[in-house]
C-alpha atoms as a PDB file:
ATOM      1  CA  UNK A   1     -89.932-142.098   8.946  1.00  0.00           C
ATOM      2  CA  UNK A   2     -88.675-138.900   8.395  1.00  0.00           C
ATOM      3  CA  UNK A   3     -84.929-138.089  10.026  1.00  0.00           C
ATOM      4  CA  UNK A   4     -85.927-134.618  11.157  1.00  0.00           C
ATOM      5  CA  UNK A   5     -87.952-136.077  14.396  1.00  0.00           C
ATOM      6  CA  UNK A   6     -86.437-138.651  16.513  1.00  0.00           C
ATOM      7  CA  UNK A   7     -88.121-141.918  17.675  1.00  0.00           C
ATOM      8  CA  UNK A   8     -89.681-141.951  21.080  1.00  0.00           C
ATOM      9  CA  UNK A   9     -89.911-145.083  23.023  1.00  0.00           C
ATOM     10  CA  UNK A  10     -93.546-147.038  23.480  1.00  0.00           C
ATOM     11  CA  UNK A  11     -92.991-147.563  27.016  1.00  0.00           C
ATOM     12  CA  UNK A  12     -94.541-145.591  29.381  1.00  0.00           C
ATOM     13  CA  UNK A  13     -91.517-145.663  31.978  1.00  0.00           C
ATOM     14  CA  UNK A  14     -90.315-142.655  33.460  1.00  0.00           C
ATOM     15  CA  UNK A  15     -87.067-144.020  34.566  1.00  0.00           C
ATOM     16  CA  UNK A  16     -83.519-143.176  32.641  1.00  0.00           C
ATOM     17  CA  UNK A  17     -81.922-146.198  31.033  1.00  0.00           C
ATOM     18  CA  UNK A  18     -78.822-147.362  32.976  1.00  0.00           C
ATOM     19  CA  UNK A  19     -75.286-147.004  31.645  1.00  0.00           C
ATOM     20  CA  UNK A  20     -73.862-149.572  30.005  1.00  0.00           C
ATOM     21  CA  UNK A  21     -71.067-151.477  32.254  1.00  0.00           C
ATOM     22  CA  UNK A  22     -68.434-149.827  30.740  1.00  0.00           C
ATOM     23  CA  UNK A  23     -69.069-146.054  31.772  1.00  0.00           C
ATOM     24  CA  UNK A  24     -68.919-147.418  35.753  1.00  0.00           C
ATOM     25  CA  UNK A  25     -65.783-149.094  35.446  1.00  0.00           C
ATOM     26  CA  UNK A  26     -64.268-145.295  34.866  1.00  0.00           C
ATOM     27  CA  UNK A  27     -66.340-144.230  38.626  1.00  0.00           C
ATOM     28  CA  UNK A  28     -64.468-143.830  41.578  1.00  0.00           C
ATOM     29  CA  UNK A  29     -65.683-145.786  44.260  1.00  0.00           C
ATOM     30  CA  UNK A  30     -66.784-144.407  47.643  1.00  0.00           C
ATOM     31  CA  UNK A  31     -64.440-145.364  50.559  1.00  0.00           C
ATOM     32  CA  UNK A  32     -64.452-144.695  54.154  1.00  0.00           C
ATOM     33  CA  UNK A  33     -62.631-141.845  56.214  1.00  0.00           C
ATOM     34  CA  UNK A  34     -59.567-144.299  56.676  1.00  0.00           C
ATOM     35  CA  UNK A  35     -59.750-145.340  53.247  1.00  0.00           C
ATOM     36  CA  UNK A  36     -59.636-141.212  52.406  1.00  0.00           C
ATOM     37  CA  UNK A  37     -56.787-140.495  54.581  1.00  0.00           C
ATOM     38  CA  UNK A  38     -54.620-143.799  53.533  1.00  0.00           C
ATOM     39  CA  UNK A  39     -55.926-144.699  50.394  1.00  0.00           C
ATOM     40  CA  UNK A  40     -54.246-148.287  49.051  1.00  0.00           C
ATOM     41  CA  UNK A  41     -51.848-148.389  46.656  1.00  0.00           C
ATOM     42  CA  UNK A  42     -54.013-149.332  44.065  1.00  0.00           C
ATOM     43  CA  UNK A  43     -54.911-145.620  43.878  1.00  0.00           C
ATOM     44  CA  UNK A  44     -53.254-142.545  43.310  1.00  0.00           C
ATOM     45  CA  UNK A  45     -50.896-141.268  46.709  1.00  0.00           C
ATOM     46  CA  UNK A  46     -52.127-138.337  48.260  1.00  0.00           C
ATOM     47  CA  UNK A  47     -49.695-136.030  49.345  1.00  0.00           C
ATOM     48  CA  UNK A  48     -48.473-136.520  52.954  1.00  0.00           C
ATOM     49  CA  UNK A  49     -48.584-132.697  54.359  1.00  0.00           C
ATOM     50  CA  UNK A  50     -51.812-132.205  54.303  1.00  0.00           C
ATOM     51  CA  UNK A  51     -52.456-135.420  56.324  1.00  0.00           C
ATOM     52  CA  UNK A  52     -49.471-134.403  58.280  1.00  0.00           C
ATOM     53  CA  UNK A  53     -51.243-130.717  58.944  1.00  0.00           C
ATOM     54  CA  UNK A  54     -54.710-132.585  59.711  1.00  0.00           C
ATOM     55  CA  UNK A  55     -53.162-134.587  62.571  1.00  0.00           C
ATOM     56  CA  UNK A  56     -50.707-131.941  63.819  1.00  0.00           C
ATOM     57  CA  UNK A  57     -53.642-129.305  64.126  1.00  0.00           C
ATOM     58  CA  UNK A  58     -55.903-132.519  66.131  1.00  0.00           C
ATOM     59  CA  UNK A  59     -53.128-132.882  68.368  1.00  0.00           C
ATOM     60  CA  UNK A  60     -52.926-129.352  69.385  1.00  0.00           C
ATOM     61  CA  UNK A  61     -56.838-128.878  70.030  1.00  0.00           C
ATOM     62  CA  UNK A  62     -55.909-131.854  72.080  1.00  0.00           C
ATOM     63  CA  UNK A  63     -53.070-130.711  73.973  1.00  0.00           C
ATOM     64  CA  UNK A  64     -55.054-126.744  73.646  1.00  0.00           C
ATOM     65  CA  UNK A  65     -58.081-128.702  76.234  1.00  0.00           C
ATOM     66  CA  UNK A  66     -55.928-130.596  78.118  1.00  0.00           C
ATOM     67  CA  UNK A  67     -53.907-127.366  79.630  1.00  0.00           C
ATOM     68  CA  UNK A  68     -56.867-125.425  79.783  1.00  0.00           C
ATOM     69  CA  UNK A  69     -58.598-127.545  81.838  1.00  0.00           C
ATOM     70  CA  UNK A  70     -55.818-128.720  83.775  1.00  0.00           C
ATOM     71  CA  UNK A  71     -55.604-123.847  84.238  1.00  0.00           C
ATOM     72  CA  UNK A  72     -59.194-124.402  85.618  1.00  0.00           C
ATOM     73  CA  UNK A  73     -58.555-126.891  87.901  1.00  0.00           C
ATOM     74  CA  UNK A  74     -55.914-125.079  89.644  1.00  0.00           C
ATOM     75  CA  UNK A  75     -57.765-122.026  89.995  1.00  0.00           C
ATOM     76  CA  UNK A  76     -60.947-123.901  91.216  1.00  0.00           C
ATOM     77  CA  UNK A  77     -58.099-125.812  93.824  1.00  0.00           C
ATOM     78  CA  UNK A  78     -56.911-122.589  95.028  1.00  0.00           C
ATOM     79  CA  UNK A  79     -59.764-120.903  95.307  1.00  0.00           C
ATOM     80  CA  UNK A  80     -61.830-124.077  97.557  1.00  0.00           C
ATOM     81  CA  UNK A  81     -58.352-123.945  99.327  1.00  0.00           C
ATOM     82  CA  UNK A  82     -58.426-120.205 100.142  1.00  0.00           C
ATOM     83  CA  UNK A  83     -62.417-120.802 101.181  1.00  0.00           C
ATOM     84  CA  UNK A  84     -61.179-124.066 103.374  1.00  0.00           C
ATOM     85  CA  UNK A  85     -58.237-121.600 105.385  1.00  0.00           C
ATOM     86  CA  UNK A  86     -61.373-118.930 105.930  1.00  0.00           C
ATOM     87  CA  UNK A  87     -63.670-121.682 107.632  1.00  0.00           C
ATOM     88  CA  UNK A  88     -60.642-122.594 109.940  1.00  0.00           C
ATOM     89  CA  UNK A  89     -60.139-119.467 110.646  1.00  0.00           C
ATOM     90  CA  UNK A  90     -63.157-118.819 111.589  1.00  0.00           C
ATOM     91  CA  UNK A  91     -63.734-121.975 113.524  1.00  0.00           C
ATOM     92  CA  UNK A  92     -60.727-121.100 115.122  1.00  0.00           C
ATOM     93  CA  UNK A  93     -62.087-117.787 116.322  1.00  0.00           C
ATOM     94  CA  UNK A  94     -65.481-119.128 117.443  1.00  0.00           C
ATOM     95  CA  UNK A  95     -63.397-121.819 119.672  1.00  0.00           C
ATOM     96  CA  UNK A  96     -61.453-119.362 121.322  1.00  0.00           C
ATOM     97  CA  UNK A  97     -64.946-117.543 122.132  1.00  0.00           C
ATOM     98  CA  UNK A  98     -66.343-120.391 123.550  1.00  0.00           C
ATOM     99  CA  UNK A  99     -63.364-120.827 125.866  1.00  0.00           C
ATOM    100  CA  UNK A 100     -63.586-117.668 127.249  1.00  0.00           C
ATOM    101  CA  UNK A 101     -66.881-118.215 127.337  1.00  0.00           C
ATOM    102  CA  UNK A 102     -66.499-121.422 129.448  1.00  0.00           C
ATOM    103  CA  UNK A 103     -64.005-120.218 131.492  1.00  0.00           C
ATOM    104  CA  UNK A 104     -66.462-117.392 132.550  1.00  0.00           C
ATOM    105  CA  UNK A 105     -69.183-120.143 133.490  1.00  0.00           C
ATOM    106  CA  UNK A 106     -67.016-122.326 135.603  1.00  0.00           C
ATOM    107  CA  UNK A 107     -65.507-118.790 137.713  1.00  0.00           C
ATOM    108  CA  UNK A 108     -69.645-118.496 138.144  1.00  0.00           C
ATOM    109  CA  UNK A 109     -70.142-121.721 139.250  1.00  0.00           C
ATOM    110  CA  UNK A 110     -67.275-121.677 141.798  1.00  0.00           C
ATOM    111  CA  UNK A 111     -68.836-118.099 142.928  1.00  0.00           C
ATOM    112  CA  UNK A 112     -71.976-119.532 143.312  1.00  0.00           C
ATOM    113  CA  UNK A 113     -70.790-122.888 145.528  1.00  0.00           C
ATOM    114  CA  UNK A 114     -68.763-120.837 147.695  1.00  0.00           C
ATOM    115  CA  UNK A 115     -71.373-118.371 148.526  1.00  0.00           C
ATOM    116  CA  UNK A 116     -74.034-121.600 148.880  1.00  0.00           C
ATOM    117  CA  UNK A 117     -71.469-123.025 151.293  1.00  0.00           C
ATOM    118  CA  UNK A 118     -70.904-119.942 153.178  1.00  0.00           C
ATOM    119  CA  UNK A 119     -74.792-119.599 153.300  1.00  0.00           C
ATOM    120  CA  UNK A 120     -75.631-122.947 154.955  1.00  0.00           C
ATOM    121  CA  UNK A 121     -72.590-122.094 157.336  1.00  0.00           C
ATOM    122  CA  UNK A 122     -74.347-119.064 158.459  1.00  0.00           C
ATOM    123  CA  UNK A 123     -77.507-120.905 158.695  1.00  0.00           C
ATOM    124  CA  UNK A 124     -76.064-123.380 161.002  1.00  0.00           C
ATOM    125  CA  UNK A 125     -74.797-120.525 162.912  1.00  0.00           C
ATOM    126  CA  UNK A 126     -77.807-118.843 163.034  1.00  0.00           C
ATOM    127  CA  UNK A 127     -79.833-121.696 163.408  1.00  0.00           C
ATOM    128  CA  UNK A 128     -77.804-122.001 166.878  1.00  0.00           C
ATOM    129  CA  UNK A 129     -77.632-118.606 168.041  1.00  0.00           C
ATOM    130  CA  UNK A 130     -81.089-117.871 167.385  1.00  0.00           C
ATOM    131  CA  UNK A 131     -82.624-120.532 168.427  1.00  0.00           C
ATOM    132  CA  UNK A 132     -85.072-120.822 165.602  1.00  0.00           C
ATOM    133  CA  UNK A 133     -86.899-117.868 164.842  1.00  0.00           C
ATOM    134  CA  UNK A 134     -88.856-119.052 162.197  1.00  0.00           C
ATOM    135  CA  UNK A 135     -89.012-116.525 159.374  1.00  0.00           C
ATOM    136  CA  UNK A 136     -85.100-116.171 159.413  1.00  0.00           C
ATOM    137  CA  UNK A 137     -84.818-119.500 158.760  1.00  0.00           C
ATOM    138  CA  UNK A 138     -87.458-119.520 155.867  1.00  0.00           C
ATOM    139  CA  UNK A 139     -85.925-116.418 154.405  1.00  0.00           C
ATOM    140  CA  UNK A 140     -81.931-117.921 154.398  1.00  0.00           C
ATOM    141  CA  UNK A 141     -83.850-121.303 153.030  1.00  0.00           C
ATOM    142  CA  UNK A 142     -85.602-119.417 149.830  1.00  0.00           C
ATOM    143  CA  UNK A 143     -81.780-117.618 149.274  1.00  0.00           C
ATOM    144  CA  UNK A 144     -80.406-121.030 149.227  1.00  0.00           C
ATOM    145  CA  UNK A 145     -82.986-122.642 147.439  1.00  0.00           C
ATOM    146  CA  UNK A 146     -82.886-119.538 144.761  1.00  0.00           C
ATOM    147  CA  UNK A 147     -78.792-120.144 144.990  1.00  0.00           C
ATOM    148  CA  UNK A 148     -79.389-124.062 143.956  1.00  0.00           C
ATOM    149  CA  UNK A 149     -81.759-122.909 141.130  1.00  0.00           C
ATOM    150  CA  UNK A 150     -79.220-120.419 139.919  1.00  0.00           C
ATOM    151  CA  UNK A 151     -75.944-123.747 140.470  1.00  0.00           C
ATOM    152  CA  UNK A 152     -78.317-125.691 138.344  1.00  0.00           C
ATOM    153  CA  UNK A 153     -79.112-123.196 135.343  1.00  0.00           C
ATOM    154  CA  UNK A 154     -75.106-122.739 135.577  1.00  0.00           C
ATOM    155  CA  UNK A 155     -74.305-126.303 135.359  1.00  0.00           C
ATOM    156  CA  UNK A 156     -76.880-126.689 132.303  1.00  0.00           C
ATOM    157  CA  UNK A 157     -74.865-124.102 130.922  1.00  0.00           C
ATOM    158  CA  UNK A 158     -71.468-124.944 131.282  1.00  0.00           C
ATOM    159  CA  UNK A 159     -72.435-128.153 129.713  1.00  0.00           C
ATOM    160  CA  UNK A 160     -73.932-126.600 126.709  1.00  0.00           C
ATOM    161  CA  UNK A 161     -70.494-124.633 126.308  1.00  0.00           C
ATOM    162  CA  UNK A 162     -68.731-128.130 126.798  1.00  0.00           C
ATOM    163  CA  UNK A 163     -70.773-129.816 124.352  1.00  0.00           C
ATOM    164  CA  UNK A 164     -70.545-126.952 122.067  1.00  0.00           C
ATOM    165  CA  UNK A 165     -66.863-127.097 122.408  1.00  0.00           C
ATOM    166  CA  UNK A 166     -66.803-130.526 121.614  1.00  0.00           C
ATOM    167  CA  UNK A 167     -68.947-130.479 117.958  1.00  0.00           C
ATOM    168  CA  UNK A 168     -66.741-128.011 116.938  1.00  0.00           C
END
């Protein structure tokens, strides 16, 4: 043949012929991220600031997220803190409304049973001194039968205002 063309294989593979064993030997081997940052002693030492730098710039993201979040959680503590004072506050206030409120009912309600007692005492009376006239009597009956209703929707009442009282 002549030397001005080369040979060409007869195979028909497309694949590239493998390196003979002693062009891996020279290869550096793949390691792990352990292996990277301590590397044995079989290989060449890597300096130790930069793994120094790696782990001192770690520990400050670290100690960068713990303050922050230990910021937020006081502010969020204050804050529900300052919302918790404002509902007792309040609570407070609607309490001392609801006192009054009671203490109005009950003065009511010991209006009402002294004028139904008073009433029935000037029934009796008339009842005696008239001798029973009949509409008299009907008329002082409906004012003490509307004076029960109105002792009854009082008592409801005050115990509404007492039960009230008590939830809160």
């Amino acid at each position: 043949m002549n030397d001005n063309y080369m040979e060409a294989s007869s195979t028909s593979s497309t694949t590239l012929p493998l390196p003979a064993n002693g062009k891996q030997a020279n290869r550096r081997k793949r390691g792990s991220l352990f292996q990277a940052l301590f590397p044995s002693r079989t290989e060449g030492k890597r300096p130790l600031l930069p793994v120094a730098l790696a782990v001192l710039v770690w520990v400050g993201l670290a100690y960068a997220g713990y303050a922050f979040t230990a910021h937020t959680l006081d502010k969020q503590q204050q804050l529900v803190n300052l919302r918790i004072d404002q509902i007792q506050e309040d609570n407070q206030k609607q309490m001392k409304a609801l006192g009054e409120q009671l203490v109005l009912v009950q003065e009511e309600l010991k209006d009402v049973q002294t004028g139904l007692g008073s009433l029935e005492e000037d029934l009796q009376l008339t009842g005696e001194t008239i001798g029973g006239t009949n509409k008299t009597k009907e008329a002082l009956q409906d004012r003490i039968d509307q004076l029960n209703k109105q002792l009854v929707d009082l008592k409801a009442s005050l115990k509404k205002l007492e039960d009230a009282a008590r939830a809160w």
